[in-house]
Protein backbone atom coordinates (compact mmCIF):
# COMPACT_ATOMS: atom_id res chain seq x y z
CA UNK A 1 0.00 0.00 0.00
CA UNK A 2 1.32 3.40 -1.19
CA UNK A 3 1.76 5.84 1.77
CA UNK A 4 1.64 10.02 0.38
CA UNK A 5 1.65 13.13 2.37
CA UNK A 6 -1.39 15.63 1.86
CA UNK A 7 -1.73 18.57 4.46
CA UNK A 8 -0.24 17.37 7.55
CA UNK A 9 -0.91 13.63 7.16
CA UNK A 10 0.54 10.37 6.28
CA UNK A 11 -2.43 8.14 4.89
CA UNK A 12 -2.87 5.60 2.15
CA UNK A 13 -2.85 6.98 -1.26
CA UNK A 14 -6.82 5.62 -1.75
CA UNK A 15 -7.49 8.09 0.90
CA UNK A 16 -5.95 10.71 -0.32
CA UNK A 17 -8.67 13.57 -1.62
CA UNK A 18 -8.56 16.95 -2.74
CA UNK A 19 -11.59 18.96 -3.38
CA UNK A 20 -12.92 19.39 -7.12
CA UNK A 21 -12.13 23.15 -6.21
CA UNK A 22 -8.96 23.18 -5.48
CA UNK A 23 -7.19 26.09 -7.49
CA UNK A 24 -4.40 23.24 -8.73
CA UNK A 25 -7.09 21.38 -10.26
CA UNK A 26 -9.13 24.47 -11.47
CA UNK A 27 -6.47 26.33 -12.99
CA UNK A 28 -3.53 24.74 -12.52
CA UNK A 29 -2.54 27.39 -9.88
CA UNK A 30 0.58 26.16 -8.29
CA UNK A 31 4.17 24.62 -8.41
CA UNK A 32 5.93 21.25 -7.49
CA UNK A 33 9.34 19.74 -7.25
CA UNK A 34 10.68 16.42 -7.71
CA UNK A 35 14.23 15.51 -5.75
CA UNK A 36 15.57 11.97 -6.98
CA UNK A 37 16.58 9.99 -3.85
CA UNK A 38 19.42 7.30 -3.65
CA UNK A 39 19.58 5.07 -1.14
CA UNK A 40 16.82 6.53 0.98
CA UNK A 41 19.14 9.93 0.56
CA UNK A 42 17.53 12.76 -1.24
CA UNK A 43 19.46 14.00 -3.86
CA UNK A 44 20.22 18.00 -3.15
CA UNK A 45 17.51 18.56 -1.29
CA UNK A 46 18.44 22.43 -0.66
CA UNK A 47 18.89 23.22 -4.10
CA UNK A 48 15.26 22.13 -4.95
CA UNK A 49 13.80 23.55 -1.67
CA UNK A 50 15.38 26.91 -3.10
CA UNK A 51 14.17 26.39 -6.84
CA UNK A 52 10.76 25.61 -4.88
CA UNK A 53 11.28 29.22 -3.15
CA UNK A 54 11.46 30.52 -6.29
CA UNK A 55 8.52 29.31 -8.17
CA UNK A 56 6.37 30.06 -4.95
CA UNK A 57 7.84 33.92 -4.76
CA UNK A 58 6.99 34.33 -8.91
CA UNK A 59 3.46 33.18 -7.77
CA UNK A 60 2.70 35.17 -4.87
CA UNK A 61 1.98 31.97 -2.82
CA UNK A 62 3.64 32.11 0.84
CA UNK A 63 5.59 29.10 1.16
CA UNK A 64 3.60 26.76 3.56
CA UNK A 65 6.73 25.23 5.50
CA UNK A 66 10.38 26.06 6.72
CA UNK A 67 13.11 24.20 5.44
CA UNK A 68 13.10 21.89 8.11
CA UNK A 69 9.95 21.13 7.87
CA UNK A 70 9.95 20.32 4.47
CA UNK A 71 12.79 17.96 5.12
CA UNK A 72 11.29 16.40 7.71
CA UNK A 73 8.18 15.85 5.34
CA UNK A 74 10.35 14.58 2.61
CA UNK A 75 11.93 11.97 4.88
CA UNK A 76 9.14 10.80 6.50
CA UNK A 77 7.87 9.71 2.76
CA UNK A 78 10.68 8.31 1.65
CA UNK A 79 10.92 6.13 5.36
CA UNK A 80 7.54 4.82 4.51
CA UNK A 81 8.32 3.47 0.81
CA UNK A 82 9.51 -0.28 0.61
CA UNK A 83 12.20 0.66 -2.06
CA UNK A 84 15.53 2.52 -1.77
CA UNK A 85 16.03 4.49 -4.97
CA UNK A 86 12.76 6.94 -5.77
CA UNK A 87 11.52 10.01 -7.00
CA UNK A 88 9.42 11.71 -4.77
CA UNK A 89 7.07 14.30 -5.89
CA UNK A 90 5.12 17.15 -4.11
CA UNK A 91 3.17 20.14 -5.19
CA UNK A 92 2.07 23.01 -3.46
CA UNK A 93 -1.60 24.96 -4.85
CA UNK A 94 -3.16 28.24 -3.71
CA UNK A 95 -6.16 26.19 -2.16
CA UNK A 96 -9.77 25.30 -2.50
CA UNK A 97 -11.78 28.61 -2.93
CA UNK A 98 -15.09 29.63 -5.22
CA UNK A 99 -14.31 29.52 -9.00
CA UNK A 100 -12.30 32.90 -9.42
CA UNK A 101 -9.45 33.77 -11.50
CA UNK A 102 -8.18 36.74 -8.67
CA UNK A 103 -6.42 35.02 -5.42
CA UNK A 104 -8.46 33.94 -2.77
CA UNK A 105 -7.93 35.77 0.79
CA UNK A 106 -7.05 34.04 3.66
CA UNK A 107 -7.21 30.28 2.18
CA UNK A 108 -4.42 27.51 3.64
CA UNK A 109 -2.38 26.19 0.33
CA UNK A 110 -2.67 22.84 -0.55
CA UNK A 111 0.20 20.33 -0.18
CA UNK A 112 0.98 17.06 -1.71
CA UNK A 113 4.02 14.71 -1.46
CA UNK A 114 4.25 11.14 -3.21
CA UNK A 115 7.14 8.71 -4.01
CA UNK A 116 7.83 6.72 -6.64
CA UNK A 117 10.54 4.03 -7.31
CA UNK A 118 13.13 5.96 -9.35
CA UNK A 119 14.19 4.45 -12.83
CA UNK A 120 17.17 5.66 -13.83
CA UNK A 121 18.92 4.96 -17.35
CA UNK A 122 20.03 1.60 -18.08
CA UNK A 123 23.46 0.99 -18.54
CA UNK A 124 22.18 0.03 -22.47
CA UNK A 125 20.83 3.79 -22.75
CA UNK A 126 23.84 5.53 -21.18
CA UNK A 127 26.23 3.00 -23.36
CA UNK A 128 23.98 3.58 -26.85
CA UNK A 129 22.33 7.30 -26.17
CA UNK A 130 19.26 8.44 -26.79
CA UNK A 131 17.00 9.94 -29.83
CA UNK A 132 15.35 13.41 -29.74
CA UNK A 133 13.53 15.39 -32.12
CA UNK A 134 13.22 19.03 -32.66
CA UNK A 135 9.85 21.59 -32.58
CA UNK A 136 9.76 25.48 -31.89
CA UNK A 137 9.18 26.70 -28.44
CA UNK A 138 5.75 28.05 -28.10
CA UNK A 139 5.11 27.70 -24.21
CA UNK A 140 4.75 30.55 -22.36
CA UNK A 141 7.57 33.26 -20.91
CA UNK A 142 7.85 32.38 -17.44
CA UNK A 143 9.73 28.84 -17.62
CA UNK A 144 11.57 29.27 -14.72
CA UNK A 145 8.06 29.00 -12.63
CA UNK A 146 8.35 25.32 -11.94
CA UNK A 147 4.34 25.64 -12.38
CA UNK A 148 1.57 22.23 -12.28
CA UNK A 149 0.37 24.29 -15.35
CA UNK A 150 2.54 21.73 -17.65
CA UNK A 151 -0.20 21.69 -21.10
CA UNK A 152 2.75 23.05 -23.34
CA UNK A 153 5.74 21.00 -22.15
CA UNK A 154 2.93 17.92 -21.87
CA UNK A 155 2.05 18.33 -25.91
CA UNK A 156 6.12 18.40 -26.44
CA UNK A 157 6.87 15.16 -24.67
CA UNK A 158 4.07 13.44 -26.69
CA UNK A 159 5.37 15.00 -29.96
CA UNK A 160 8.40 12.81 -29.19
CA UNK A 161 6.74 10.23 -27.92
CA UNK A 162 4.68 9.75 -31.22
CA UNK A 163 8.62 10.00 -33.38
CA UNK A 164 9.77 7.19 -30.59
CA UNK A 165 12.56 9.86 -29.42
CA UNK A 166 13.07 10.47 -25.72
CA UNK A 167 12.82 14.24 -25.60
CA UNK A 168 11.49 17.25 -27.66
CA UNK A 169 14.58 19.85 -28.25
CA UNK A 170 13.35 23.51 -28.25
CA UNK A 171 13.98 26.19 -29.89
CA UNK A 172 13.05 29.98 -29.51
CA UNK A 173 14.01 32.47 -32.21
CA UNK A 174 16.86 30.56 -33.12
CA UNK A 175 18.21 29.63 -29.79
CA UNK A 176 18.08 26.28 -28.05
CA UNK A 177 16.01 27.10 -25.01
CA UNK A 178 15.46 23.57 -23.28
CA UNK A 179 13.49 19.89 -24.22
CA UNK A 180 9.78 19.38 -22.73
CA UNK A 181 10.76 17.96 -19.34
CA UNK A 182 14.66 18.21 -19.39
CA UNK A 183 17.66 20.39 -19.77
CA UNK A 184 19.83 20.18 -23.18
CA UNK A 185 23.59 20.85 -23.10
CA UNK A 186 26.60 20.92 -25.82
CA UNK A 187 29.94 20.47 -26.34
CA UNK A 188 32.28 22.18 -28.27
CA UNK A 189 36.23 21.62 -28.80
CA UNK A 190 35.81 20.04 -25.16
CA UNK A 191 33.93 22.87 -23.73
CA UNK A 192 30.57 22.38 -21.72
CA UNK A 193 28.04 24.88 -22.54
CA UNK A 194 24.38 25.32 -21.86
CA UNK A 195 21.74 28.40 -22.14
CA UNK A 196 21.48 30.97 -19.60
CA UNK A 197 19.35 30.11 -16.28
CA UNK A 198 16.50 33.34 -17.14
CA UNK A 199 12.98 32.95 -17.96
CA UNK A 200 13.02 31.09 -20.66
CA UNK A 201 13.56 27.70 -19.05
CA UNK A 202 13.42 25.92 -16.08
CA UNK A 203 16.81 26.00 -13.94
CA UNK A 204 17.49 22.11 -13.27
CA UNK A 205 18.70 20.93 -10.23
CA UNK A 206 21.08 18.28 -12.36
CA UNK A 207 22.08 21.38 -14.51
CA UNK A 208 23.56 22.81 -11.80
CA UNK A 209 25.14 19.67 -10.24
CA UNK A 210 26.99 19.42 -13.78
CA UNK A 211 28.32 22.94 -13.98
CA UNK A 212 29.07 21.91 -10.14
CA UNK A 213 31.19 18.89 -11.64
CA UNK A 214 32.46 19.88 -14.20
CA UNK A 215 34.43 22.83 -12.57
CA UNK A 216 35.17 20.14 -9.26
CA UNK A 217 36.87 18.04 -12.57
CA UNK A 218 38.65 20.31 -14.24
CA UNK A 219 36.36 20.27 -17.48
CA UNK A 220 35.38 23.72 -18.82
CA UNK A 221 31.70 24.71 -18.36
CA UNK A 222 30.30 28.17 -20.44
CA UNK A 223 26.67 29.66 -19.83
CA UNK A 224 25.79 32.01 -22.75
CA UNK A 225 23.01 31.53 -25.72
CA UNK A 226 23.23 28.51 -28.00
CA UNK A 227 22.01 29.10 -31.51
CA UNK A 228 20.07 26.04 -33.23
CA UNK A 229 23.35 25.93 -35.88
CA UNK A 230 25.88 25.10 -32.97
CA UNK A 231 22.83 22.65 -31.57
CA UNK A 232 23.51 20.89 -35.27
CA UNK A 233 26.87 21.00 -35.52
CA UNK A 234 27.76 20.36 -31.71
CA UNK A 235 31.01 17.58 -31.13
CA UNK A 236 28.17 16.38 -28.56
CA UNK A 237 24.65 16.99 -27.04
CA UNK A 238 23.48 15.58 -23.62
CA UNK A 239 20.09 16.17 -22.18
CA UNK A 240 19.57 16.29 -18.38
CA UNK A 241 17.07 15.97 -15.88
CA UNK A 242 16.30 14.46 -12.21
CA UNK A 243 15.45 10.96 -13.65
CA UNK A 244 17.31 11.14 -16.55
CA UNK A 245 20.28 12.13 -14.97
CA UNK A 246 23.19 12.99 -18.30
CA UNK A 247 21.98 11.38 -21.37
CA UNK A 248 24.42 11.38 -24.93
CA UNK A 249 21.75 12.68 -27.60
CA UNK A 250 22.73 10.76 -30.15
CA UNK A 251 20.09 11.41 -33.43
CA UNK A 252 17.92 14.35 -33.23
CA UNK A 253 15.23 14.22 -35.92
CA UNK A 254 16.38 10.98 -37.58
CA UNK A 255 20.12 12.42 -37.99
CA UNK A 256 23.25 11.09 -36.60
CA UNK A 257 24.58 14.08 -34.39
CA UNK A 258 28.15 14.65 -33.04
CA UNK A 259 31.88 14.58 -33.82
CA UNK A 260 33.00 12.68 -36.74
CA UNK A 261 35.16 10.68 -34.54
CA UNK A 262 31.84 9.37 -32.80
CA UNK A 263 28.99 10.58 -34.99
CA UNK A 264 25.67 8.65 -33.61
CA UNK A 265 27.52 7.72 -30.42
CA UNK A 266 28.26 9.65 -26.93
CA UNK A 267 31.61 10.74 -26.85
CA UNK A 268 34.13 11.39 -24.73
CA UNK A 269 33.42 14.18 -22.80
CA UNK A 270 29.76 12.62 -21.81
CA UNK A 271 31.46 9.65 -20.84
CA UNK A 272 33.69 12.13 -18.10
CA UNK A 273 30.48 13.94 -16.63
CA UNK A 274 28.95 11.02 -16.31
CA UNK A 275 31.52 8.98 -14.09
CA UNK A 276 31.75 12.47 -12.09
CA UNK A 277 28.23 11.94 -11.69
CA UNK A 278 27.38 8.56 -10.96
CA UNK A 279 30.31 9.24 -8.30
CA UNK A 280 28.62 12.43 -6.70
CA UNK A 281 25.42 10.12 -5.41
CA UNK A 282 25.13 9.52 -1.82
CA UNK A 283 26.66 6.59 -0.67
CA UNK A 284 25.10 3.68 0.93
């Protein structure tokens, strides 16, 4: 029996209701996180408690717990799940209030925590890569908002879903913004770069622990625009995320990407960040 949090309690996930007008389910109104635990450790648990900040601030929603409290929350779901490695989600809404697109007064938010067992990549899919596709970014401006309002990045992940790719590479006026549910990074003459951490996508949590890496390993990391052309002709492309970890892109709409030397393959540099990060994980 699956055990989830919702406001203040621990109770079987059949049990778990929220009313039909809660502002998350009417409009989509709030924001979640989800922090990839090893071994019963959470995975940088401060850095998403601070992206969660964030994304509550840019809403106007006051943020319903302390730190500690969240981590206590957060442990006490992941003590109550029969497997070691998971994913645990939570959201936070404005509430349940009368149908109204201004914000309710005086209305306690909404909070809901679940955990998952965490897949992450076969040793296959890290050894062969992975296949994405390309499409224009037409989502909204405020990607940083780590919002349940997820209708645009949904539609992306199902346009690669439908090409049997893993991920939906974005673009924005000619510059690689981010894929429907990941971060994308490139490599050029050995050099690390990904697009700036503004508005126009969502700051990952794994993003960071790369550039974090990378520097600790003496690889060079640059953030500054990407242009769609150096997306094409890039010695390598990786996507990232909190369950996909670092991820070679190896064909992006049908086409072989990459270095000569390992066109259709993850090269060298992947194959660095990728040790560095399989080594960063908690320990037992």
């Amino acid at each position: 029996m699956t055990t989830v949090y919702l406001n203040g309690k621990y109770l079987p996930i059949e049990e778990a209701t929220v009313s039909v007008l809660d502002r998350g389910f009417i409009y989509g109104d709030g924001v979640y996180e989800l922090i990839p635990v090893y071994r019963r450790k959470p995975y940088r648990m401060a850095e998403h408690l601070s992206r969660l900040q964030h994304s509550l601030e840019r809403i106007r929603l006051s943020n319903p717990h302390t730190e500690s409290e969240w981590t206590s929350i957060v442990n006490g779901v992941i003590e109550r799940q029969p497997f070691d490695d998971q994913g645990v989600y939570f959201q936070v809404t404005r509430g349940v209030a009368k149908r109204d697109h201004a914000f309710p007064r005086n209305v306690p938010a909404t909070v809901f925590m679940m955990s998952n067992p965490l897949a992450t990549p076969s040793a296959e899919t890290v050894a062969n890569g992975v296949a994405c596709v390309t499409a224009i970014d037409e989502r909204w401006l405020n990607c940083d908002i780590k919002s349940t309002s997820l209708l645009g990045n949904v539609l992306m992940r199902q346009f690669a879903a439908d090409r049997d790719a893993v991920e939906t590479v974005m673009f924005r006026q000619g510059y690689l913004t981010e894929a429907s549910a990941s971060n994308i990074l490139i490599v050029r003459d050995g050099v690390i770069a990904a697009p700036p951490k503004d508005h126009l996508i969502l700051p990952g949590i794994t993003y960071g622990a790369l550039y974090d890496l990378a520097r600790q390993g003496g690889l060079q990391f640059e953030i500054r625009p990407i242009t769609a052309a150096e997306v094409w002709t890039a010695d390598e492309l990786w996507v990232s995320s909190s369950t996909k970890e670092v991820l070679a892109i190896v064909t992006l709409d049908g086409k072989e990407v990459g270095h000569a030397s390992h066109r259709g393959k993850p090269g060298p540099v992947f194959r660095k960040m990728h040790a560095l990060f399989q080594a960063s994980k908690p320990a037992a």
